[in-house]
PDB file of N, CA and C in Angstrom:
ATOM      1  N   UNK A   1      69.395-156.433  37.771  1.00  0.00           N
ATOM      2  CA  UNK A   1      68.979-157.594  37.016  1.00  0.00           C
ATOM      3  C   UNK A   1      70.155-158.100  36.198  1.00  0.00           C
ATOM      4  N   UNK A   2      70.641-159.418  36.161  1.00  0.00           N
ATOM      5  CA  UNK A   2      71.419-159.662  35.413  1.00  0.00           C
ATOM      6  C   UNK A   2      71.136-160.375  34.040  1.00  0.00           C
ATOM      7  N   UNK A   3      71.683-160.531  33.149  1.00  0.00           N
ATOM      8  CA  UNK A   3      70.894-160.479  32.066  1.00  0.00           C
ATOM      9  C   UNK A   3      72.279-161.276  31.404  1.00  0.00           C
ATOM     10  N   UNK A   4      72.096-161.503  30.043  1.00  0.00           N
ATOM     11  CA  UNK A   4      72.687-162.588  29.223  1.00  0.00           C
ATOM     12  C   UNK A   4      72.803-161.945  27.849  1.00  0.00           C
ATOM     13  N   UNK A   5      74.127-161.807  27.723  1.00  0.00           N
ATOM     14  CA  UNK A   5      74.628-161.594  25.952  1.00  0.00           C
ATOM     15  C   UNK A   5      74.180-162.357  24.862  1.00  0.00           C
ATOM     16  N   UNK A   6      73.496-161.873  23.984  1.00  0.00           N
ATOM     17  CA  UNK A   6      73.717-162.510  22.839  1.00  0.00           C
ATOM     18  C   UNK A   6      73.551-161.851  21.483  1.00  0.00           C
ATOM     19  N   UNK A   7      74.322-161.692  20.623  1.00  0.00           N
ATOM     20  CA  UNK A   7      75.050-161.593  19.192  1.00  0.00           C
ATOM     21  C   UNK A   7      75.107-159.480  19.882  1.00  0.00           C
ATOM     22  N   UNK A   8      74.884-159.193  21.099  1.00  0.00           N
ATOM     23  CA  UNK A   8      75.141-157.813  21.199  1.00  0.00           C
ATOM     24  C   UNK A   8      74.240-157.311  22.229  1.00  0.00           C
ATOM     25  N   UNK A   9      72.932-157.946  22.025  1.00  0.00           N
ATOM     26  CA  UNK A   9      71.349-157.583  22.758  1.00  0.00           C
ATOM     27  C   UNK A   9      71.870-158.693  24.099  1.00  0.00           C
ATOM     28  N   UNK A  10      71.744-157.538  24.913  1.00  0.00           N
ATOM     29  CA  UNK A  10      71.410-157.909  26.417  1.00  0.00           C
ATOM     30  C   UNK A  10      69.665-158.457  26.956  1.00  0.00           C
ATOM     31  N   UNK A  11      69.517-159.639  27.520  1.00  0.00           N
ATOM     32  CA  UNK A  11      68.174-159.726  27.504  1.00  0.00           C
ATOM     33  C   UNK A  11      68.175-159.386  29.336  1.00  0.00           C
ATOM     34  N   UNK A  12      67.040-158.624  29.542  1.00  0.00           N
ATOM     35  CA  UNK A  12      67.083-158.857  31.070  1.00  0.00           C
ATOM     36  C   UNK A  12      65.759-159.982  31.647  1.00  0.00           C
ATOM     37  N   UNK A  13      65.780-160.085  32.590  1.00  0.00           N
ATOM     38  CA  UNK A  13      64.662-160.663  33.152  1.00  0.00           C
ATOM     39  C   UNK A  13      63.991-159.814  34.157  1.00  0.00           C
ATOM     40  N   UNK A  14      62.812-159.542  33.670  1.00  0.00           N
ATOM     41  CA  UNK A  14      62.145-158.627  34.273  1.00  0.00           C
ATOM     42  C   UNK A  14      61.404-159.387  35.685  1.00  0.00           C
ATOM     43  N   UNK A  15      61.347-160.507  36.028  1.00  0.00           N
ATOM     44  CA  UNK A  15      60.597-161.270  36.894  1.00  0.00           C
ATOM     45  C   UNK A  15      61.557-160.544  38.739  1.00  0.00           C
ATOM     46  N   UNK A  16      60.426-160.974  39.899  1.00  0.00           N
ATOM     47  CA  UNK A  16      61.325-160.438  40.897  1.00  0.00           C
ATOM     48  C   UNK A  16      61.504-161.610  41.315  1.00  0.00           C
ATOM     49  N   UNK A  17      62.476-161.895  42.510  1.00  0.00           N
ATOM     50  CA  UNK A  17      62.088-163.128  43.068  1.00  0.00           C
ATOM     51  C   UNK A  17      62.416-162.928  44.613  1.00  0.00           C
ATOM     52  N   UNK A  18      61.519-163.552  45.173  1.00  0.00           N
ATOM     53  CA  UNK A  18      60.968-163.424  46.544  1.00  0.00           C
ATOM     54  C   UNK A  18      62.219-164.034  47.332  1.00  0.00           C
ATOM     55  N   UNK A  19      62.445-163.824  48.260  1.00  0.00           N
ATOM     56  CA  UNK A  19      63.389-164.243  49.420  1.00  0.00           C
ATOM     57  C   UNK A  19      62.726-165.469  49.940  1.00  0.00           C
ATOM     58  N   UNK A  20      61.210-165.841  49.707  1.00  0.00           N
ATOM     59  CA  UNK A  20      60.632-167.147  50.362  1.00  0.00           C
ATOM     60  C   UNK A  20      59.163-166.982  49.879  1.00  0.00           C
ATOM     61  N   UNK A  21      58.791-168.226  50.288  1.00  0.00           N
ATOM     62  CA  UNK A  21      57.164-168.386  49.928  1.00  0.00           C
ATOM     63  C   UNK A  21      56.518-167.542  50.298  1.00  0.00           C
ATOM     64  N   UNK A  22      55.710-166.404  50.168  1.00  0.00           N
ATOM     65  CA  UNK A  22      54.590-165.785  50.344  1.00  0.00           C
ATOM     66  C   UNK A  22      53.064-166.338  50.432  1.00  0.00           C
ATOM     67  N   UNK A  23      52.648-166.521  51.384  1.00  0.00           N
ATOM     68  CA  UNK A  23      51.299-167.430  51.687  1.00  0.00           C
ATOM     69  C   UNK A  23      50.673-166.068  52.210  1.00  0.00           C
ATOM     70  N   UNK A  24      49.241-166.804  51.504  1.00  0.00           N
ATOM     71  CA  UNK A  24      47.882-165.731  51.508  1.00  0.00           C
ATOM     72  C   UNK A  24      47.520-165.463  52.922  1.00  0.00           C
ATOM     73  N   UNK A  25      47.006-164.589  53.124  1.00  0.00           N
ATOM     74  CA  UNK A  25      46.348-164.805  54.900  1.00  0.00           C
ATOM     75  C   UNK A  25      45.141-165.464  55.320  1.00  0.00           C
ATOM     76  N   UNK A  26      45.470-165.482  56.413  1.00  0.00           N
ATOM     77  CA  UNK A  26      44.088-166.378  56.440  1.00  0.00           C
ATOM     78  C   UNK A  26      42.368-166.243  56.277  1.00  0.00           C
ATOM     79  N   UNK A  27      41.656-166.675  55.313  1.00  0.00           N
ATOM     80  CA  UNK A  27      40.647-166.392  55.254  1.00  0.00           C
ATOM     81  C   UNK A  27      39.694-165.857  56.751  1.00  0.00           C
ATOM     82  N   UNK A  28      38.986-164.739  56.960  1.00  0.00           N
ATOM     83  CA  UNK A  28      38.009-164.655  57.534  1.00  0.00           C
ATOM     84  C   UNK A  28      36.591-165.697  58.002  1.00  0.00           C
ATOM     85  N   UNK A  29      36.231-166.218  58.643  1.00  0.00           N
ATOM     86  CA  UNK A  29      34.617-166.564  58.472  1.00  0.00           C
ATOM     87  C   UNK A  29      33.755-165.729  58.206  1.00  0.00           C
ATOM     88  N   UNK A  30      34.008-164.691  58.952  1.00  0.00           N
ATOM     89  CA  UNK A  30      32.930-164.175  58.417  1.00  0.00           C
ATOM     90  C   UNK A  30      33.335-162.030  58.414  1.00  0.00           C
ATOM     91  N   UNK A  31      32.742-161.205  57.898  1.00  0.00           N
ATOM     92  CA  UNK A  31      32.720-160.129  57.762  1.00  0.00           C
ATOM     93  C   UNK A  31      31.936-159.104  58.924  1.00  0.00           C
ATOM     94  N   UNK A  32      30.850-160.059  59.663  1.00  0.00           N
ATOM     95  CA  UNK A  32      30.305-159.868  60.893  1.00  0.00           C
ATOM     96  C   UNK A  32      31.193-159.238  62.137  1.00  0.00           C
ATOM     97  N   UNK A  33      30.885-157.704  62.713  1.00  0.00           N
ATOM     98  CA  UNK A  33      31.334-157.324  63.710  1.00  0.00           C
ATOM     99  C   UNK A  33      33.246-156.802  62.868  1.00  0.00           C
ATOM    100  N   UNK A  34      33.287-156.785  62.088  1.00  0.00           N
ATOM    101  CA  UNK A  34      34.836-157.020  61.557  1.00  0.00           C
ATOM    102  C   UNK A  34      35.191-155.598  60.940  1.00  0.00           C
ATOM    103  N   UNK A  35      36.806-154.913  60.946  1.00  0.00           N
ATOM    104  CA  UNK A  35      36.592-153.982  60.068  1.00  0.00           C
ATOM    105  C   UNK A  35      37.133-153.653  59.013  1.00  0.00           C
ATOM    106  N   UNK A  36      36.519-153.560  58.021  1.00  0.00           N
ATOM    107  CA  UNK A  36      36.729-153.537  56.437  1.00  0.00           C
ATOM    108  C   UNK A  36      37.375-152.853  55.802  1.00  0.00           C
ATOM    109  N   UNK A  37      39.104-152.577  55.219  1.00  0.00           N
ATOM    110  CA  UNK A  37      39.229-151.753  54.427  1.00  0.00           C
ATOM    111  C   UNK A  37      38.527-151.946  53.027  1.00  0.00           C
ATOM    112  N   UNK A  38      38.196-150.861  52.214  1.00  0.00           N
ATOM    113  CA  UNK A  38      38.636-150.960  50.953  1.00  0.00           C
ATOM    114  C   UNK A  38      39.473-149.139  50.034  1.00  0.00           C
ATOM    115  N   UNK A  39      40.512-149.830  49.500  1.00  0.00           N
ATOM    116  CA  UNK A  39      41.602-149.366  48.609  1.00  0.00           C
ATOM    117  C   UNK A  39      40.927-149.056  47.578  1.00  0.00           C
ATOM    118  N   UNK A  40      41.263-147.678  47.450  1.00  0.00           N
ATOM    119  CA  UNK A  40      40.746-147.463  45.755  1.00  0.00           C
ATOM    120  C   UNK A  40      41.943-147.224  45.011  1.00  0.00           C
ATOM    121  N   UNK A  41      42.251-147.612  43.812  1.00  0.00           N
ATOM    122  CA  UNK A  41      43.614-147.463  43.257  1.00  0.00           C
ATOM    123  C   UNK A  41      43.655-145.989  42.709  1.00  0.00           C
ATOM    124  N   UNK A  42      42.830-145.302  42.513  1.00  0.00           N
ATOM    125  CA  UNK A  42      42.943-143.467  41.508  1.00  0.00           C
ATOM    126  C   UNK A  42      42.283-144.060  40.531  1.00  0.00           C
ATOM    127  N   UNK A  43      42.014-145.242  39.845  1.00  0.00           N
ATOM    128  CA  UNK A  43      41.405-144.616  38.718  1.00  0.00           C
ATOM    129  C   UNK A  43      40.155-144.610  38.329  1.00  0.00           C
ATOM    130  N   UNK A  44      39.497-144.005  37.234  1.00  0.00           N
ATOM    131  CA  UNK A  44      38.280-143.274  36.935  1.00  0.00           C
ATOM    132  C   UNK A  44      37.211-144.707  37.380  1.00  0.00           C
ATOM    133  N   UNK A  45      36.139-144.232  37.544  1.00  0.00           N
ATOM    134  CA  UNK A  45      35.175-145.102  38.854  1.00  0.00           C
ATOM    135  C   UNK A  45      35.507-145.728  39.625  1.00  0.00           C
ATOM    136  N   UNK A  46      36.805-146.200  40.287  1.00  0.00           N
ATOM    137  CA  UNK A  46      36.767-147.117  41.709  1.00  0.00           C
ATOM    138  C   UNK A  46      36.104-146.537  42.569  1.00  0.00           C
ATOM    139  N   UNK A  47      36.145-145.071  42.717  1.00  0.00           N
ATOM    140  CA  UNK A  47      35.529-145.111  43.831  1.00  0.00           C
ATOM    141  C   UNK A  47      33.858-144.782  43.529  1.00  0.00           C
ATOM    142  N   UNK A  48      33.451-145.225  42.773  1.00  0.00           N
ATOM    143  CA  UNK A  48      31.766-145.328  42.463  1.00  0.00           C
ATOM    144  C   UNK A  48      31.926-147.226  42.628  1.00  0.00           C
ATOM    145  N   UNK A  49      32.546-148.015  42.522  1.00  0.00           N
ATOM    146  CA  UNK A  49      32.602-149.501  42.465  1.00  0.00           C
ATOM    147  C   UNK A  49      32.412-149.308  43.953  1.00  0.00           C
ATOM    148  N   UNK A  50      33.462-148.731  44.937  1.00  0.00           N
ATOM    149  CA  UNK A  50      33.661-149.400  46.339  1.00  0.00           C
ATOM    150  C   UNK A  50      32.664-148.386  46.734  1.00  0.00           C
ATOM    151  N   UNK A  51      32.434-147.461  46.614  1.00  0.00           N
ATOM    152  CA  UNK A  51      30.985-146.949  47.343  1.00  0.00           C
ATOM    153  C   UNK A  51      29.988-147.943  47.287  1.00  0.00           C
ATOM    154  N   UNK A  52      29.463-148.699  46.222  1.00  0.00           N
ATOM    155  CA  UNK A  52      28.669-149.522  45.922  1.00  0.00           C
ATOM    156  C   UNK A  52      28.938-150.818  46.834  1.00  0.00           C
ATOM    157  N   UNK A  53      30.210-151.352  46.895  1.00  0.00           N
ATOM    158  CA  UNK A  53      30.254-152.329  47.304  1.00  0.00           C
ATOM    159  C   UNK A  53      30.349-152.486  48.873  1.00  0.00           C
ATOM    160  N   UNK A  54      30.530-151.017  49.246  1.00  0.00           N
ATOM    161  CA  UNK A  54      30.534-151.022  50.972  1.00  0.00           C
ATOM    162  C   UNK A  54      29.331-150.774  51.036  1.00  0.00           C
ATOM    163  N   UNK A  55      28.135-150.501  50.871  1.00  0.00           N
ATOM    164  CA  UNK A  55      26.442-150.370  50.891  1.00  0.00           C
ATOM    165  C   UNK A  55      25.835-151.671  51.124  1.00  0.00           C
ATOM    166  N   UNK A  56      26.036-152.486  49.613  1.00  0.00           N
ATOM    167  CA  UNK A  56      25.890-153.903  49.607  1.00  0.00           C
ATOM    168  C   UNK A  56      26.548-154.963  50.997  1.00  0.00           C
ATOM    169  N   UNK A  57      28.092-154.433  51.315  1.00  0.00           N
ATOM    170  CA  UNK A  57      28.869-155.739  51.934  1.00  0.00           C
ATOM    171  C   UNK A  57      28.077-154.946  53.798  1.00  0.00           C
ATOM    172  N   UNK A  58      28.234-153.791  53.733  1.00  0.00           N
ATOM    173  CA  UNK A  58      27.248-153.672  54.848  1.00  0.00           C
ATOM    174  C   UNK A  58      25.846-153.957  55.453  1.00  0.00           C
ATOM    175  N   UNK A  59      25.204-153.627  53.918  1.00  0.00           N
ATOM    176  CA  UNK A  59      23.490-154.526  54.470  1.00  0.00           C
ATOM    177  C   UNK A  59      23.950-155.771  54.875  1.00  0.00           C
ATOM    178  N   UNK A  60      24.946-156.709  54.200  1.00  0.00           N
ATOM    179  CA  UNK A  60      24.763-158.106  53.890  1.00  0.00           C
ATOM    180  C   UNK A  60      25.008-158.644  54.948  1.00  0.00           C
ATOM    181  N   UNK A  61      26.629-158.264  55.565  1.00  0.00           N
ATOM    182  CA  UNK A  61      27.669-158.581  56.720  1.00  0.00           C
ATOM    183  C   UNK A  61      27.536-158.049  57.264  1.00  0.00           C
ATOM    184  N   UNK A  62      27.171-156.616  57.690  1.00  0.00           N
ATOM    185  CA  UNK A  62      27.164-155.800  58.677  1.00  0.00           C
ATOM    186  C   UNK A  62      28.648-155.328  59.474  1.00  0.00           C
ATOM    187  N   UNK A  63      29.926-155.450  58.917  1.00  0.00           N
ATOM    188  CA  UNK A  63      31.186-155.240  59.709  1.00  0.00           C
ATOM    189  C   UNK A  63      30.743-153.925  60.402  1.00  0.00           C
ATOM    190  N   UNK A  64      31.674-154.222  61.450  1.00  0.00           N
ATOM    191  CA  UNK A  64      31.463-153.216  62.513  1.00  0.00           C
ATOM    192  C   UNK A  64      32.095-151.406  62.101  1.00  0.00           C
ATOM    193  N   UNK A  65      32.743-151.506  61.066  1.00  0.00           N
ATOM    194  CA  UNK A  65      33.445-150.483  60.155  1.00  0.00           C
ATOM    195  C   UNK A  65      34.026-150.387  58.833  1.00  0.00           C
ATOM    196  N   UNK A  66      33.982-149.453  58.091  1.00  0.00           N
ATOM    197  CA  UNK A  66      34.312-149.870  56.862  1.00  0.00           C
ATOM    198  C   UNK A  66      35.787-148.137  56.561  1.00  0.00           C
ATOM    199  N   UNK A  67      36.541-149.150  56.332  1.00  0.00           N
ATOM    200  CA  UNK A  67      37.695-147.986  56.407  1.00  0.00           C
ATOM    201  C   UNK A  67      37.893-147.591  54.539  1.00  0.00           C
ATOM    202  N   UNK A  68      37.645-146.615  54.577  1.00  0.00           N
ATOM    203  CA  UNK A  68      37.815-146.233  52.619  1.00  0.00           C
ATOM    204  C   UNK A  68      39.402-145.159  52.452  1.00  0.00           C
ATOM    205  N   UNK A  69      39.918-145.591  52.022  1.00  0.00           N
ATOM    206  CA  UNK A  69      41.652-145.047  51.327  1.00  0.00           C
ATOM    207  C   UNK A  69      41.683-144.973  49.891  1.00  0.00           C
ATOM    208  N   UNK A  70      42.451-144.031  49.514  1.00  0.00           N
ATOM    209  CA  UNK A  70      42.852-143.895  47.958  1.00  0.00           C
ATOM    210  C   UNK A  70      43.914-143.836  47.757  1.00  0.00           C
ATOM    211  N   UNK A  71      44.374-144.765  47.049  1.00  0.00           N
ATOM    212  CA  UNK A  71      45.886-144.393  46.329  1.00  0.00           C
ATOM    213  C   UNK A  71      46.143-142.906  45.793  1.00  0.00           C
ATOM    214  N   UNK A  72      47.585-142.042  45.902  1.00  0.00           N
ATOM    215  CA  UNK A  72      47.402-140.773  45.632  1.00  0.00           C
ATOM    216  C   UNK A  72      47.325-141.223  44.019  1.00  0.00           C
ATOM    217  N   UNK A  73      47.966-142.087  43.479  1.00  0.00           N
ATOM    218  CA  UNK A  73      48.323-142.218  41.828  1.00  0.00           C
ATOM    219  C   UNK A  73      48.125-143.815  41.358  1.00  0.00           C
ATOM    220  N   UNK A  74      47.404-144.168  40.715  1.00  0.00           N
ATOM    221  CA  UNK A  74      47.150-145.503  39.884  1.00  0.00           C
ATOM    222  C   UNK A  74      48.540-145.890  39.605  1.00  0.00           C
ATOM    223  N   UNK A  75      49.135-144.849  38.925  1.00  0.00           N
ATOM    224  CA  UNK A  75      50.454-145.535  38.274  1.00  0.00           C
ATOM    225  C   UNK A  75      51.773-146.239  39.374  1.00  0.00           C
ATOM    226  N   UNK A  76      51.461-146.104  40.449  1.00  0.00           N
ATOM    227  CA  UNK A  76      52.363-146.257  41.473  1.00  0.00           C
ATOM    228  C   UNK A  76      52.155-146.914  42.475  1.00  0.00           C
ATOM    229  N   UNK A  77      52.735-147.733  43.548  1.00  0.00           N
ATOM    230  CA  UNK A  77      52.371-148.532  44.213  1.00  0.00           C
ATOM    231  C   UNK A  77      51.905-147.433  45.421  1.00  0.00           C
ATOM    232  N   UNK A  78      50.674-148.019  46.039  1.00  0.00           N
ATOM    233  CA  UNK A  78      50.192-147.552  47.716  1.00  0.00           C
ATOM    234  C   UNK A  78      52.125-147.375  48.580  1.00  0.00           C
ATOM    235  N   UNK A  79      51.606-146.026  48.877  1.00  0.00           N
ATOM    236  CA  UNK A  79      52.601-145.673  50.021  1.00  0.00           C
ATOM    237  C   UNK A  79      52.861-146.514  51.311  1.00  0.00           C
ATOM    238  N   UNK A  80      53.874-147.081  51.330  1.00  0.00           N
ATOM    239  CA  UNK A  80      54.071-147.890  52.738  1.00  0.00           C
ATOM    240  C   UNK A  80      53.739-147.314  53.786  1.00  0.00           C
ATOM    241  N   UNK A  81      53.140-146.053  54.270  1.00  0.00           N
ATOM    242  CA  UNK A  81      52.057-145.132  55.281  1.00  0.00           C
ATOM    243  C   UNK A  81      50.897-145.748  55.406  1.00  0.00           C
ATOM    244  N   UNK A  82      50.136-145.773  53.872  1.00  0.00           N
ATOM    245  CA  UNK A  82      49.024-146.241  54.016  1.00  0.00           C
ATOM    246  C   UNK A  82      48.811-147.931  53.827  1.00  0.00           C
ATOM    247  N   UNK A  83      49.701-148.377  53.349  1.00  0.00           N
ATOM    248  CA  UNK A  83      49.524-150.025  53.648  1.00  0.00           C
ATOM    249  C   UNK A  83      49.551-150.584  54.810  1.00  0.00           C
ATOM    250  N   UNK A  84      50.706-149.757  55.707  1.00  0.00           N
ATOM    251  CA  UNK A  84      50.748-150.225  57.329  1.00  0.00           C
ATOM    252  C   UNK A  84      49.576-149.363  58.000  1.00  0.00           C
ATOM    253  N   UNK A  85      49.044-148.650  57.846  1.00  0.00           N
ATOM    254  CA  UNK A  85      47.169-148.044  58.074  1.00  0.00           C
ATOM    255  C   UNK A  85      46.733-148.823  57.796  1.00  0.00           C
ATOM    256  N   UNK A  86      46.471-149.657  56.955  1.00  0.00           N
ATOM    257  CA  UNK A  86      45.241-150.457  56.446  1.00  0.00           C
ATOM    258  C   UNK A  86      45.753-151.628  57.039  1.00  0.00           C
ATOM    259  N   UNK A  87      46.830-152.252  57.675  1.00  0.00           N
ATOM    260  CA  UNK A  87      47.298-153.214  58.024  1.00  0.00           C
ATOM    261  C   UNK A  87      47.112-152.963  59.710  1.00  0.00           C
ATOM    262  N   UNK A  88      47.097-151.993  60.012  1.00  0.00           N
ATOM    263  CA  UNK A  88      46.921-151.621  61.522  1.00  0.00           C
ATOM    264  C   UNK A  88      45.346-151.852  62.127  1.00  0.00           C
ATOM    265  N   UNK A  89      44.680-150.892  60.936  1.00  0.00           N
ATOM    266  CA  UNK A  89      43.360-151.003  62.040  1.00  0.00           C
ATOM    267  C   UNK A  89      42.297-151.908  60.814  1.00  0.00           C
ATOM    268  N   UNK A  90      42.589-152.507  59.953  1.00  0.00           N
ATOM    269  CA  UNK A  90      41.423-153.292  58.956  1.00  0.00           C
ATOM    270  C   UNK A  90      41.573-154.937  59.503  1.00  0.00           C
ATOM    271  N   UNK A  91      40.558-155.668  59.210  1.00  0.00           N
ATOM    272  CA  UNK A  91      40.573-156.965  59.331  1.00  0.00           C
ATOM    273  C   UNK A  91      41.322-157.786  58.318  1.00  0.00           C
ATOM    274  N   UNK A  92      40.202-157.211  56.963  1.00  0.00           N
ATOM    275  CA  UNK A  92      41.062-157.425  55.492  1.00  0.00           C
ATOM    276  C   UNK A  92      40.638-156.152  55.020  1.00  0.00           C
ATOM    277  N   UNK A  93      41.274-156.214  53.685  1.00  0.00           N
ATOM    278  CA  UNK A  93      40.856-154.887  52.676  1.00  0.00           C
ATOM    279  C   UNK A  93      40.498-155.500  51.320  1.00  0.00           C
ATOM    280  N   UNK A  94      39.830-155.132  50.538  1.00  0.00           N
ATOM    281  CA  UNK A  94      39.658-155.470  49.343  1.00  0.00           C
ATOM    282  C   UNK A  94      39.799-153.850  48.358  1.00  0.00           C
ATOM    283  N   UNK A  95      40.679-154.264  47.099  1.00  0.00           N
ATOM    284  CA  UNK A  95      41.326-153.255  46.777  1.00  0.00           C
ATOM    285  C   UNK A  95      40.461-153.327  45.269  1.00  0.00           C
ATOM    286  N   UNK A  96      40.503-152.280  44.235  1.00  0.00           N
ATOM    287  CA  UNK A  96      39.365-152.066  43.420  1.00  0.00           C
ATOM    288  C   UNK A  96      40.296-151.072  42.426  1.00  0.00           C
ATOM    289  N   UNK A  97      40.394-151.614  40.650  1.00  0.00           N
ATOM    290  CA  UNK A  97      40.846-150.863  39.764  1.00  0.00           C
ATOM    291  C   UNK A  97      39.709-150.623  39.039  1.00  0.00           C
ATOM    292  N   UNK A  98      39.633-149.166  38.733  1.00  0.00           N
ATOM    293  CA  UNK A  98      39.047-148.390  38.073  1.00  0.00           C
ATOM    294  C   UNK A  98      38.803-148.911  36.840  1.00  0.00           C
ATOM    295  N   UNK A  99      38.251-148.398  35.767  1.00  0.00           N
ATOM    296  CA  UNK A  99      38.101-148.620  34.534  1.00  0.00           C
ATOM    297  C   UNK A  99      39.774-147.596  33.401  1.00  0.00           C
TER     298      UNK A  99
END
């Protein structure tokens, strides 16, 4: 990070910046026949949230599978193992922080 002098204090800029636009993917129609990750990040109830919410998104949508992963540690980003897993065999994923 390069950063800027002044009267002694170095300020940095903590911001990253992307090599190019990052665009969202493309929405689904529908959740029907489809298969679902969801990400739990580690912390205390996500995974009582996404239990709940794969019960519900299954009566509702019915996807043809529902893939469930945990981050080993909240404090740290998902292992590039399990992001390209969830990128391999999920449709989308919806990811869930704890309390």
């Amino acid at each position: 990070m390069a950063g800027q002098a002044t009267d002694g204090i170095e300020i940095l800029d903590p911001t990253v910046r992307t090599a190019g636009q990052v665009l969202p993917a493309p929405r689904l129609s529908t959740l029907r026949g489809k298969r679902l990750g969801l990400l739990d990040n580690s912390k205390e109830k996500a995974d009582i949230f996404l239990a709940e919410l794969a019960e519900r998104l299954t009566q509702r949508f019915a996807p043809a599978e529902v893939i469930q992963r945990r981050k080993p540690s909240y404090s740290r980003v998902a292992p590039p193992a399990l992001i390209e897993e969830l990128g391999k065999t999920c449709d989308c994923v919806i990811t869930a922080m704890g309390a």
